[in-house]
PDB file of N, CA and C in Angstrom:
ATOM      1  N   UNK A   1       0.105  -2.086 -10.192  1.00  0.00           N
ATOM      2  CA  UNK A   1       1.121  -1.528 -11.057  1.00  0.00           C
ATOM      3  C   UNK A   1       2.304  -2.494 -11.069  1.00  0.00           C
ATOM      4  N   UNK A   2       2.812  -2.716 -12.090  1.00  0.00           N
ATOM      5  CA  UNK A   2       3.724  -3.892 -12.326  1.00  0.00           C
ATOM      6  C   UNK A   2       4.999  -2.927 -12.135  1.00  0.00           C
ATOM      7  N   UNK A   3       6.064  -2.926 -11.444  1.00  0.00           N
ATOM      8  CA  UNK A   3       7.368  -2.086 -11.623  1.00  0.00           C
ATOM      9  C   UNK A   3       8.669  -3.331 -12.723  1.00  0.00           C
ATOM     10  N   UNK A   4       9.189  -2.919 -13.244  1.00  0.00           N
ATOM     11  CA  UNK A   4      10.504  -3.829 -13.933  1.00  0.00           C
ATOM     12  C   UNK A   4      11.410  -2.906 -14.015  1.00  0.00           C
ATOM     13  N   UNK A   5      12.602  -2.962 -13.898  1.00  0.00           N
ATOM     14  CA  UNK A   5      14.256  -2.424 -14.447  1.00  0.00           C
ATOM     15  C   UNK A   5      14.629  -2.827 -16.032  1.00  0.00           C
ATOM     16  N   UNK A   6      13.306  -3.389 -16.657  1.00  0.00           N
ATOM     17  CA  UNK A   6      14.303  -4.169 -18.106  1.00  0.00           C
ATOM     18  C   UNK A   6      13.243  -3.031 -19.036  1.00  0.00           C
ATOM     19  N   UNK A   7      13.430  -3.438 -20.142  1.00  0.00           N
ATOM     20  CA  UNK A   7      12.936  -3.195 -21.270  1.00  0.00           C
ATOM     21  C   UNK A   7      11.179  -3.624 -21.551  1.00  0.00           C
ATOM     22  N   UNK A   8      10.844  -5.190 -21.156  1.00  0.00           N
ATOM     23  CA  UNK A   8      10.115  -5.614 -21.662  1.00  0.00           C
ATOM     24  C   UNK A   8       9.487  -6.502 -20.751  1.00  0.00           C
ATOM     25  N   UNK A   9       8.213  -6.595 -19.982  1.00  0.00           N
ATOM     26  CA  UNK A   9       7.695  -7.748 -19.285  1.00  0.00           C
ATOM     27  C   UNK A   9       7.792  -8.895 -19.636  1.00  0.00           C
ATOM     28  N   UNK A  10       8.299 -10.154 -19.366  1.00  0.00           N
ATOM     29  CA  UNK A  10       8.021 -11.582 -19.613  1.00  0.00           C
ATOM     30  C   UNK A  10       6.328 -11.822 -19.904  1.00  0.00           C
ATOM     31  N   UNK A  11       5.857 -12.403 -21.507  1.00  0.00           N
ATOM     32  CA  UNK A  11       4.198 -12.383 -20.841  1.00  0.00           C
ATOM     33  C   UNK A  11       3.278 -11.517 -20.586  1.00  0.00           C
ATOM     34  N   UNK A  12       4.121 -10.287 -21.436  1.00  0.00           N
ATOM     35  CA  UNK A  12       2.615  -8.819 -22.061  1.00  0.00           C
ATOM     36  C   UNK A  12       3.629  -8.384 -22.894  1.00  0.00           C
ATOM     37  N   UNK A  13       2.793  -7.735 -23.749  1.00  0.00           N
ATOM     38  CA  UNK A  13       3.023  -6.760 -25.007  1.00  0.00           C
ATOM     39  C   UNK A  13       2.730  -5.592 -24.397  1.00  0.00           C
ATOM     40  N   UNK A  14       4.053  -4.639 -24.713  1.00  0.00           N
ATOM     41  CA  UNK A  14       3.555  -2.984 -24.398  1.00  0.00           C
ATOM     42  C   UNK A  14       2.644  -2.717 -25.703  1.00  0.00           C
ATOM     43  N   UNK A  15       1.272  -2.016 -25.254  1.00  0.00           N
ATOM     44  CA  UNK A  15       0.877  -1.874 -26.231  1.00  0.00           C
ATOM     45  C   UNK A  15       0.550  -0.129 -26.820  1.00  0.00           C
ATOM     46  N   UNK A  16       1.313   0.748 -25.686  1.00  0.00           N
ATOM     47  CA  UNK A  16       1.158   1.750 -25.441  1.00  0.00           C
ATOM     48  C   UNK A  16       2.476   2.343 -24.735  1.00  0.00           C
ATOM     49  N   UNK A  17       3.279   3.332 -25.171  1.00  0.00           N
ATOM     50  CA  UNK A  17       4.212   3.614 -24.571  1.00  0.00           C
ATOM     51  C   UNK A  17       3.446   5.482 -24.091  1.00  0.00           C
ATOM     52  N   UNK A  18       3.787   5.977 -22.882  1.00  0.00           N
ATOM     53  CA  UNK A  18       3.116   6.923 -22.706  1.00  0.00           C
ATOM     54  C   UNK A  18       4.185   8.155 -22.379  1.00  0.00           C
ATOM     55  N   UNK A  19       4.627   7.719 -21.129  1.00  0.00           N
ATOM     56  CA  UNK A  19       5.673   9.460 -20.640  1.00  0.00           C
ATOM     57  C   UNK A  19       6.503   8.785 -19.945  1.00  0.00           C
ATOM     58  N   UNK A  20       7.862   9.748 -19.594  1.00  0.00           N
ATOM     59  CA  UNK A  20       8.787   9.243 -18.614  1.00  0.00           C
ATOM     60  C   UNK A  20       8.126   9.893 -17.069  1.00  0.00           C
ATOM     61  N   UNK A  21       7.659   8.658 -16.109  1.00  0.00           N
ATOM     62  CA  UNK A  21       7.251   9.418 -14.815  1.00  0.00           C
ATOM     63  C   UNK A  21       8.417   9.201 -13.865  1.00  0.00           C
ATOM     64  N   UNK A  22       8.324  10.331 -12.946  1.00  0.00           N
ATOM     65  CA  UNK A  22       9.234   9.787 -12.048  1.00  0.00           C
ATOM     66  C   UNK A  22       8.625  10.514 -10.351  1.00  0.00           C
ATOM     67  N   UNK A  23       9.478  10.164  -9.472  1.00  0.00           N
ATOM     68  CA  UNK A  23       9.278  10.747  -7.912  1.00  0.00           C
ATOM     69  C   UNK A  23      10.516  10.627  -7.041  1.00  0.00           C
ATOM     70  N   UNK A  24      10.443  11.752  -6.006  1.00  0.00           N
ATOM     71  CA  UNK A  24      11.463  11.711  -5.700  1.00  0.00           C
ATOM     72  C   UNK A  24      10.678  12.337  -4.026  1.00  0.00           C
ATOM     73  N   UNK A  25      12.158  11.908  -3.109  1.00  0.00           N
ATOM     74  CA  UNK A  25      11.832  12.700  -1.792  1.00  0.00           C
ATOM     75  C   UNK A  25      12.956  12.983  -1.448  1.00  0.00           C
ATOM     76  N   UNK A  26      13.142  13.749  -0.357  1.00  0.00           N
ATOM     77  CA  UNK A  26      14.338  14.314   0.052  1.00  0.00           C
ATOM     78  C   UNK A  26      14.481  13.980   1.776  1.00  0.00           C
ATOM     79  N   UNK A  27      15.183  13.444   2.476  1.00  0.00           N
ATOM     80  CA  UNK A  27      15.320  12.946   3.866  1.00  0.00           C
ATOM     81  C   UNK A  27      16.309  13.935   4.879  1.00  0.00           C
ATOM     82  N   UNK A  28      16.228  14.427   5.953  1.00  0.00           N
ATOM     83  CA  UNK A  28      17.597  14.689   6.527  1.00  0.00           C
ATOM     84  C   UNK A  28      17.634  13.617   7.628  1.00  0.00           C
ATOM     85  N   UNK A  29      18.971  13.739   8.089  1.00  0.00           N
ATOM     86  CA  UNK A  29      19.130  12.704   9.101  1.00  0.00           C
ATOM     87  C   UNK A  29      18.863  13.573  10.186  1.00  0.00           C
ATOM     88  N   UNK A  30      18.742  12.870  11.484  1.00  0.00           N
ATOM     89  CA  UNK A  30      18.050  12.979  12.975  1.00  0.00           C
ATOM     90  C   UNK A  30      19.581  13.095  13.811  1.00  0.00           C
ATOM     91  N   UNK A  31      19.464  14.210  14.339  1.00  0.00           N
ATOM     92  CA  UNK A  31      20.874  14.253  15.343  1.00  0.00           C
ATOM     93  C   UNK A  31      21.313  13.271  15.875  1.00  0.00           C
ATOM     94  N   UNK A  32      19.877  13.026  16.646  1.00  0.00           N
ATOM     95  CA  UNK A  32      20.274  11.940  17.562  1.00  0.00           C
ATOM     96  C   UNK A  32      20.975  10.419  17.150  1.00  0.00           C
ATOM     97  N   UNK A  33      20.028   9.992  16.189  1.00  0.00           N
ATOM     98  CA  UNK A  33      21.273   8.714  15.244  1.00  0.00           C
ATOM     99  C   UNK A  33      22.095   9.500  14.760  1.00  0.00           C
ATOM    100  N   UNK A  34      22.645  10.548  14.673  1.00  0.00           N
ATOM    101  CA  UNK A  34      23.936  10.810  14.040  1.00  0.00           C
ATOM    102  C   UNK A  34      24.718  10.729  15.378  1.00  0.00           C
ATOM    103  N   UNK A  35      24.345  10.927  16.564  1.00  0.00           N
ATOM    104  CA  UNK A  35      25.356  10.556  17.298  1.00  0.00           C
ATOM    105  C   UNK A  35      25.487   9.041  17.259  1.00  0.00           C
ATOM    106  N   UNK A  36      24.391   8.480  17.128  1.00  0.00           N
ATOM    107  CA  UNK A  36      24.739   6.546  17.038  1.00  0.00           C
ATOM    108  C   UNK A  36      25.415   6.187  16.203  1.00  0.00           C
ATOM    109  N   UNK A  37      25.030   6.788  14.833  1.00  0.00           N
ATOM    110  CA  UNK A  37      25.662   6.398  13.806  1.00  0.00           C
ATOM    111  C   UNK A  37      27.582   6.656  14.149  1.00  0.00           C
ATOM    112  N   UNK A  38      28.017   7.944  14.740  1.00  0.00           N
ATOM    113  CA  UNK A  38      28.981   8.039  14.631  1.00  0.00           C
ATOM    114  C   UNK A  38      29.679   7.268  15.511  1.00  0.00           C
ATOM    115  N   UNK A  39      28.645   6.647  16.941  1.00  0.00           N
ATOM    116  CA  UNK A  39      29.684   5.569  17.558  1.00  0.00           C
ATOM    117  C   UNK A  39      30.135   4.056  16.614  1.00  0.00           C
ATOM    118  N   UNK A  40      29.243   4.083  16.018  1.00  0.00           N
ATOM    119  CA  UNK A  40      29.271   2.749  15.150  1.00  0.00           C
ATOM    120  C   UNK A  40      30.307   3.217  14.189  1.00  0.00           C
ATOM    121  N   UNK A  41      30.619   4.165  14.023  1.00  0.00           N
ATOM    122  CA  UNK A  41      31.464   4.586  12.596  1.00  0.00           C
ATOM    123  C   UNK A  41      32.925   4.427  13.557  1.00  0.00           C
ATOM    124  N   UNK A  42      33.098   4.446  15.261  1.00  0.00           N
ATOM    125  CA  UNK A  42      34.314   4.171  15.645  1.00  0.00           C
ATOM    126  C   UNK A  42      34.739   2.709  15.289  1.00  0.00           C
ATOM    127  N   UNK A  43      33.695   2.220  15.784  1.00  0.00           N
ATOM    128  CA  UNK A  43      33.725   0.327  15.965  1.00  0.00           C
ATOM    129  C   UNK A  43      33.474  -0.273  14.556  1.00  0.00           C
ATOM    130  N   UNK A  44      32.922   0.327  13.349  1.00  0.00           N
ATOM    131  CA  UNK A  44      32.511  -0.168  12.079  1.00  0.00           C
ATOM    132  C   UNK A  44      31.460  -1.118  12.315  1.00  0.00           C
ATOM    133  N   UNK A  45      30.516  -1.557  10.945  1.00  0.00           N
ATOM    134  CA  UNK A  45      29.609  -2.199  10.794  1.00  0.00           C
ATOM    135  C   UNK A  45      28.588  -1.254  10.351  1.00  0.00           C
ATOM    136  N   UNK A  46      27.055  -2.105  10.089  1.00  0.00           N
ATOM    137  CA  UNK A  46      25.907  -1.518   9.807  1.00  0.00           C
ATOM    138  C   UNK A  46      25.450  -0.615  10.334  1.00  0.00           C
ATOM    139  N   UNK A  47      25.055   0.768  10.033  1.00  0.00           N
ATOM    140  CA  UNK A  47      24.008   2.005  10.278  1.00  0.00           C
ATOM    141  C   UNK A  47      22.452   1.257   9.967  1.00  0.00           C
ATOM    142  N   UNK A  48      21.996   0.625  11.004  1.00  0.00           N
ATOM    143  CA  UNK A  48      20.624   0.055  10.868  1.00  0.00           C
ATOM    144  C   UNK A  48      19.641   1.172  10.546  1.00  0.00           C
ATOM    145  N   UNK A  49      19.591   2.298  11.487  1.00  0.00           N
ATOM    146  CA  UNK A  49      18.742   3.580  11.510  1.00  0.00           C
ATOM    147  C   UNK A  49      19.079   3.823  10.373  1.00  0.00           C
ATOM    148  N   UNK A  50      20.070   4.628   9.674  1.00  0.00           N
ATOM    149  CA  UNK A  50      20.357   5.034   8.280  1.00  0.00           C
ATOM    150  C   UNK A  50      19.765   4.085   7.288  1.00  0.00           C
ATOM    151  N   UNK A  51      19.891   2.780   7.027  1.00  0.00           N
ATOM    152  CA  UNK A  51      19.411   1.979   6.566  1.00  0.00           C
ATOM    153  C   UNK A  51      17.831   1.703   6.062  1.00  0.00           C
ATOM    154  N   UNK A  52      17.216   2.075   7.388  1.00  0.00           N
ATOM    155  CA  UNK A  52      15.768   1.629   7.618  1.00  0.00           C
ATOM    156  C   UNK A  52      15.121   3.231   6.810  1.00  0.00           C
ATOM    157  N   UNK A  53      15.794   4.220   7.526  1.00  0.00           N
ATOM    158  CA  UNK A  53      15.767   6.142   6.653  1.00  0.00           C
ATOM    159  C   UNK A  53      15.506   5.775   4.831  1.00  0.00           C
ATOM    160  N   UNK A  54      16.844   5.112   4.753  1.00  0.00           N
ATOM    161  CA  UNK A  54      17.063   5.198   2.826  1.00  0.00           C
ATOM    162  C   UNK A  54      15.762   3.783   2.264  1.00  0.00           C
ATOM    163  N   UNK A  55      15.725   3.061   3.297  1.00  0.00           N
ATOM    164  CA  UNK A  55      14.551   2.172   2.188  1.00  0.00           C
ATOM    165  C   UNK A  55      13.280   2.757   2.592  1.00  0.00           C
ATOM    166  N   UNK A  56      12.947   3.509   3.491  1.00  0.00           N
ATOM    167  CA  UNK A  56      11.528   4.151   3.184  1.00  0.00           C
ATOM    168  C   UNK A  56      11.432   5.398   2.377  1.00  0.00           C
ATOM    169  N   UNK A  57      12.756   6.118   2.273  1.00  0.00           N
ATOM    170  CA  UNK A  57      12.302   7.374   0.949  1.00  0.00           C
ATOM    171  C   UNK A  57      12.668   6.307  -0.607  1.00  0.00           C
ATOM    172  N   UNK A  58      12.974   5.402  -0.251  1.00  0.00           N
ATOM    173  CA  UNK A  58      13.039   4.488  -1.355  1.00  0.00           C
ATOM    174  C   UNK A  58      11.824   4.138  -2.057  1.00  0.00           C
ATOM    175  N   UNK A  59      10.899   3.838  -1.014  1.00  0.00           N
ATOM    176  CA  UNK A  59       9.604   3.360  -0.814  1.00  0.00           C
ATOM    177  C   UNK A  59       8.669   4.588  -1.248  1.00  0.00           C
ATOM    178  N   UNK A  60       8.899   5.791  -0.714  1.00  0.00           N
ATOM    179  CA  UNK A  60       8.155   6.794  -1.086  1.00  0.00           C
ATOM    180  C   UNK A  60       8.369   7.486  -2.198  1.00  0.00           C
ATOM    181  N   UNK A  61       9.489   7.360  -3.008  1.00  0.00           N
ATOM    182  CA  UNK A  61       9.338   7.808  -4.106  1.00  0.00           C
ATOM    183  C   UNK A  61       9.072   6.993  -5.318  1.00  0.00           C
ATOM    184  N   UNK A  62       9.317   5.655  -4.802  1.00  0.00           N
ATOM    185  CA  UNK A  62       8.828   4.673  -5.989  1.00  0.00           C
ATOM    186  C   UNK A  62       7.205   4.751  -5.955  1.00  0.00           C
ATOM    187  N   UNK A  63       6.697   5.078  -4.696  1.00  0.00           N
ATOM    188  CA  UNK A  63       5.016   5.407  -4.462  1.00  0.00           C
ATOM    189  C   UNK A  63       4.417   6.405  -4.970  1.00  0.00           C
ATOM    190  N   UNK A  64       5.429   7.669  -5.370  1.00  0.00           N
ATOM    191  CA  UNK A  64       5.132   9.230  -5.666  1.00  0.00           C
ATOM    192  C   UNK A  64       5.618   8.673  -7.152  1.00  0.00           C
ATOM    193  N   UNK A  65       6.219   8.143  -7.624  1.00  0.00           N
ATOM    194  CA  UNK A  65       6.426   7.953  -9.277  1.00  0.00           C
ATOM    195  C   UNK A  65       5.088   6.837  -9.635  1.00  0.00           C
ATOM    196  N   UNK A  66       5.025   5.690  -9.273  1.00  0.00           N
ATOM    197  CA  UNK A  66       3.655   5.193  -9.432  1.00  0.00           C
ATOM    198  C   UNK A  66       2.120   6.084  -9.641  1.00  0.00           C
ATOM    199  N   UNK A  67       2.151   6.626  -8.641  1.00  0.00           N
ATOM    200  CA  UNK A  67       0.617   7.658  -8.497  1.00  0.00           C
ATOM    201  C   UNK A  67       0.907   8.476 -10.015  1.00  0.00           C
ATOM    202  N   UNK A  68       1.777   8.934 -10.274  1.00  0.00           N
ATOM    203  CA  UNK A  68       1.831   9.937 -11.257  1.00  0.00           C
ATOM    204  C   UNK A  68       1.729   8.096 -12.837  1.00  0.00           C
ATOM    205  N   UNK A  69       2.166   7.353 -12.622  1.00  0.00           N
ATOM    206  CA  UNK A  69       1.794   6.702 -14.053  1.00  0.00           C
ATOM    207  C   UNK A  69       0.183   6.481 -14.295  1.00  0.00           C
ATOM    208  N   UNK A  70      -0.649   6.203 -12.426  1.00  0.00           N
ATOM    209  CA  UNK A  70      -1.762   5.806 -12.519  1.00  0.00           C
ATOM    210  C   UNK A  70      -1.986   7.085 -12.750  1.00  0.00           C
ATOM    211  N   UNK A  71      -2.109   8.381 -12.965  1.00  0.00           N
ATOM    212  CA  UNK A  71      -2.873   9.422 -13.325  1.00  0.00           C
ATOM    213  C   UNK A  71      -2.926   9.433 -15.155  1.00  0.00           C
ATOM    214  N   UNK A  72      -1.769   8.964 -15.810  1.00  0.00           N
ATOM    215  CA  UNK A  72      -1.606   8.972 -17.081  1.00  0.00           C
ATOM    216  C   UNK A  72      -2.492   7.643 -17.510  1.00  0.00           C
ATOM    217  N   UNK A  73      -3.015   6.540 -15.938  1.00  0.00           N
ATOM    218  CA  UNK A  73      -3.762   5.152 -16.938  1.00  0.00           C
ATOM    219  C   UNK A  73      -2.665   4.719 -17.428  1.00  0.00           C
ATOM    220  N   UNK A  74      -1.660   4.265 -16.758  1.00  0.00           N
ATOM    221  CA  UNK A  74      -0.592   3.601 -17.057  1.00  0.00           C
ATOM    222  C   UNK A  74      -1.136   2.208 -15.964  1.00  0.00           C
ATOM    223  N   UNK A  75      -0.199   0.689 -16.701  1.00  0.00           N
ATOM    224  CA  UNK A  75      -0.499  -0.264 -15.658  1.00  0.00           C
ATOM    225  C   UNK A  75       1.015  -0.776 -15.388  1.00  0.00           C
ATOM    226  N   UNK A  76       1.847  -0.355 -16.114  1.00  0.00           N
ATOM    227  CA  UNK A  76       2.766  -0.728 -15.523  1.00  0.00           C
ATOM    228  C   UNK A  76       4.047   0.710 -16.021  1.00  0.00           C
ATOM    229  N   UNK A  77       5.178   0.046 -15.486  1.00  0.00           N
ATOM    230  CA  UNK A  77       6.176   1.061 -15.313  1.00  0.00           C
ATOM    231  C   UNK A  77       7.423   0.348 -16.215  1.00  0.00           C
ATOM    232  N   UNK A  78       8.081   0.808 -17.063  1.00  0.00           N
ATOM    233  CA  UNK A  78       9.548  -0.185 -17.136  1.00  0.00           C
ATOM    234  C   UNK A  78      10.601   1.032 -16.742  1.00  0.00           C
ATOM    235  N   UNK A  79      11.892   0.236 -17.592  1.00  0.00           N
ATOM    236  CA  UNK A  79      13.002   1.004 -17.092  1.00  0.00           C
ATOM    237  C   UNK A  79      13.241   1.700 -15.926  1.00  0.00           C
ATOM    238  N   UNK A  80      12.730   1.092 -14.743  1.00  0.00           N
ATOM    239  CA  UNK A  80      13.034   2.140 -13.649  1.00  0.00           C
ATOM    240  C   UNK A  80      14.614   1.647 -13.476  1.00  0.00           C
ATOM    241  N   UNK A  81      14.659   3.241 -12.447  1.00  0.00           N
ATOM    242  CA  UNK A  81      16.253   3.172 -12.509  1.00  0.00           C
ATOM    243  C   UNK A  81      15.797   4.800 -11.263  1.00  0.00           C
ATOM    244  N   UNK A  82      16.993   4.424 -10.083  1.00  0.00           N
ATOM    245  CA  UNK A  82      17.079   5.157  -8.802  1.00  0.00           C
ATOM    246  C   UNK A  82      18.226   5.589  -8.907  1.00  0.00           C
ATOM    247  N   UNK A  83      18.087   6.795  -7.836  1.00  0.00           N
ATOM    248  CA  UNK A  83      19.461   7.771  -7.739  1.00  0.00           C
ATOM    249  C   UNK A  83      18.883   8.519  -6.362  1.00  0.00           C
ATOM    250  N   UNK A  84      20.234   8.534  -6.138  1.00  0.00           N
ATOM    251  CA  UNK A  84      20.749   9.358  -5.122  1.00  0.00           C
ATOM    252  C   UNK A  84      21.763  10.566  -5.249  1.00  0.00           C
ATOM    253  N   UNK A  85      21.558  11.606  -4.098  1.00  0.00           N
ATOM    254  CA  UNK A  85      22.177  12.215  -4.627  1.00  0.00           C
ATOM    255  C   UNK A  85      22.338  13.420  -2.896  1.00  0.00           C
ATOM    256  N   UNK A  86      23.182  13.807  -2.913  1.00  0.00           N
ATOM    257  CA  UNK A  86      23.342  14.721  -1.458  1.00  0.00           C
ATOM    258  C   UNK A  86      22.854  16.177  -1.618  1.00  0.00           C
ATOM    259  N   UNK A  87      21.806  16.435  -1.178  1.00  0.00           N
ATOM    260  CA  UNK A  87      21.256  17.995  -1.624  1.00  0.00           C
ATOM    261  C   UNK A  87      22.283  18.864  -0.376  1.00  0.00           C
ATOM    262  N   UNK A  88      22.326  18.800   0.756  1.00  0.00           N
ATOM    263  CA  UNK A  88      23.009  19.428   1.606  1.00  0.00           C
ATOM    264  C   UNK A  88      23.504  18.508   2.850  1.00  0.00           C
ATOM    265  N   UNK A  89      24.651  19.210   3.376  1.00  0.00           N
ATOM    266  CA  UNK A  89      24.800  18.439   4.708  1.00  0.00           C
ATOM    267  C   UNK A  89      23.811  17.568   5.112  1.00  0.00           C
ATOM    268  N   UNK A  90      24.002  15.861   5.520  1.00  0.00           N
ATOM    269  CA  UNK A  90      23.052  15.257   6.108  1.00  0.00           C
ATOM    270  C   UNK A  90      21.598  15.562   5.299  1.00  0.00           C
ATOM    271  N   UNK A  91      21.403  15.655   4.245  1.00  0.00           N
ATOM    272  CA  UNK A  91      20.359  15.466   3.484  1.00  0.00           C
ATOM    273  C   UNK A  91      20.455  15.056   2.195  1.00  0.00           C
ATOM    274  N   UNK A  92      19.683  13.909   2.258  1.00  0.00           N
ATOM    275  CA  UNK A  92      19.387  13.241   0.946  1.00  0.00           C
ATOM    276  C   UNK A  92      18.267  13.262  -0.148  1.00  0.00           C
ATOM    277  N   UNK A  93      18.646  13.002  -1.180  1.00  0.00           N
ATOM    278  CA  UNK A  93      17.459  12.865  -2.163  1.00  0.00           C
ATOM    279  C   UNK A  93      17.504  11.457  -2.988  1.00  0.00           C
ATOM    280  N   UNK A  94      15.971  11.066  -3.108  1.00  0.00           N
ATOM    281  CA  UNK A  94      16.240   9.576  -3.474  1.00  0.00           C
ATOM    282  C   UNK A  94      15.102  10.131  -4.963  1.00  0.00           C
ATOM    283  N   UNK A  95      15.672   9.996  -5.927  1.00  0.00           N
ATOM    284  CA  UNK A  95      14.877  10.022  -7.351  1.00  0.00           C
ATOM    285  C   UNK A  95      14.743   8.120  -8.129  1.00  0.00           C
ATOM    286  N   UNK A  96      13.432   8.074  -8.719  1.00  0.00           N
ATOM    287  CA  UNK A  96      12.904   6.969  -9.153  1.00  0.00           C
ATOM    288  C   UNK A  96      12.458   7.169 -10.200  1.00  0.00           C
ATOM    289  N   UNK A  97      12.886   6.676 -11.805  1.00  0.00           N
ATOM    290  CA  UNK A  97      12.186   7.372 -13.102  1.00  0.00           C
ATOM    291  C   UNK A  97      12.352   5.979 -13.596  1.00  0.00           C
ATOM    292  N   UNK A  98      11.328   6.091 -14.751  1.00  0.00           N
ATOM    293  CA  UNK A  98      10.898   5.005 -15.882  1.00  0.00           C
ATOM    294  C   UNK A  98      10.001   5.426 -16.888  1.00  0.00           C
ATOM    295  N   UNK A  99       9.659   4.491 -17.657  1.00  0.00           N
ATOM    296  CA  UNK A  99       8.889   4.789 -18.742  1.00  0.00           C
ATOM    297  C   UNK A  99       7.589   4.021 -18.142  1.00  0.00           C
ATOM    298  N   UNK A 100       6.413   5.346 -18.156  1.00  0.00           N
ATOM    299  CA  UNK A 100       5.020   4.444 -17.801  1.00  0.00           C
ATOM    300  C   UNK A 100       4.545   3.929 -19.158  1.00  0.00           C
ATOM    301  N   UNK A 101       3.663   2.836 -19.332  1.00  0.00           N
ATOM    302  CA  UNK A 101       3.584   2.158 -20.099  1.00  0.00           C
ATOM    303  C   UNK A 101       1.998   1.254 -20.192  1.00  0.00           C
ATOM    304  N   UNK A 102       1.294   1.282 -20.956  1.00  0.00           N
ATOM    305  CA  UNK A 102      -0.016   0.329 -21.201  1.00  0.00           C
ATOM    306  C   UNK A 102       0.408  -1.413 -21.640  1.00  0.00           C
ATOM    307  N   UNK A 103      -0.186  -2.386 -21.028  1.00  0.00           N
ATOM    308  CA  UNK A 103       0.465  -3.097 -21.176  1.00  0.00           C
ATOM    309  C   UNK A 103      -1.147  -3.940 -21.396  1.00  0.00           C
ATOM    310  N   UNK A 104      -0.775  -5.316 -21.988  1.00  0.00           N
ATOM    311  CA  UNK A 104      -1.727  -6.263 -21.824  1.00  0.00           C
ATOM    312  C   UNK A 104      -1.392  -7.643 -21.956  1.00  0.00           C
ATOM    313  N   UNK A 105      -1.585  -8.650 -21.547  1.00  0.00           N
ATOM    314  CA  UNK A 105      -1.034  -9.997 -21.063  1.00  0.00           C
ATOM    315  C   UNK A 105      -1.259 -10.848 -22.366  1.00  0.00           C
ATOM    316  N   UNK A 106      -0.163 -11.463 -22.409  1.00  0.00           N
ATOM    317  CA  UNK A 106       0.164 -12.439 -24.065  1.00  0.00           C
ATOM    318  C   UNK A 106      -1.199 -13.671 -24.539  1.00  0.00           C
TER     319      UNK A 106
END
């Protein structure tokens, strides 16, 4: 599955425009790095744990929006575009949408 943020692949013709797919997951944080996190929030700098948290629901919802284009026989994806968003205290939601798309090479 090809992912892009633009409009148009370099080097295929969409030849098929199909549905907007998307995926999303929702994370809470772990007490225990919230106590790390908050010593680091005395001294400042990087939340590594927090960090490593947001690029794997990153990962999993760009994986849960993929599966849903390959069910439509989509080969690639455009316009993706991510969001975040705070569902409750210490919980996150990471959403991933685009246009799935049939594509074939120039």
């Amino acid at each position: 599955m090809i992912n892009v943020n633009t409009e148009h692949i370099p080097g295929y013709t969409i030849v098929e425009s199909l549905d907007i797919v998307r995926g999303n997951t929702v994370r809470a944080r772990h007490l225990g790095r919230d106590i790390f996190a908050g010593l680091r929030n005395l001294v400042g700098g990087e939340v590594n744990d927090y960090n490593k948290l947001m690029a794997y629901a990153r990962e999993q919802a760009l994986q849960s929006m993929n599966d849903e284009a390959a069910k439509l026989e989509a080969n690639a994806v455009i316009n993706i575009r991510f969001m975040t968003s705070q569902v409750m205290q210490g919980c996150s939601e990471i959403l991933v949408y685009g246009t799935a798309v049939k594509i074939k090479k120039d």
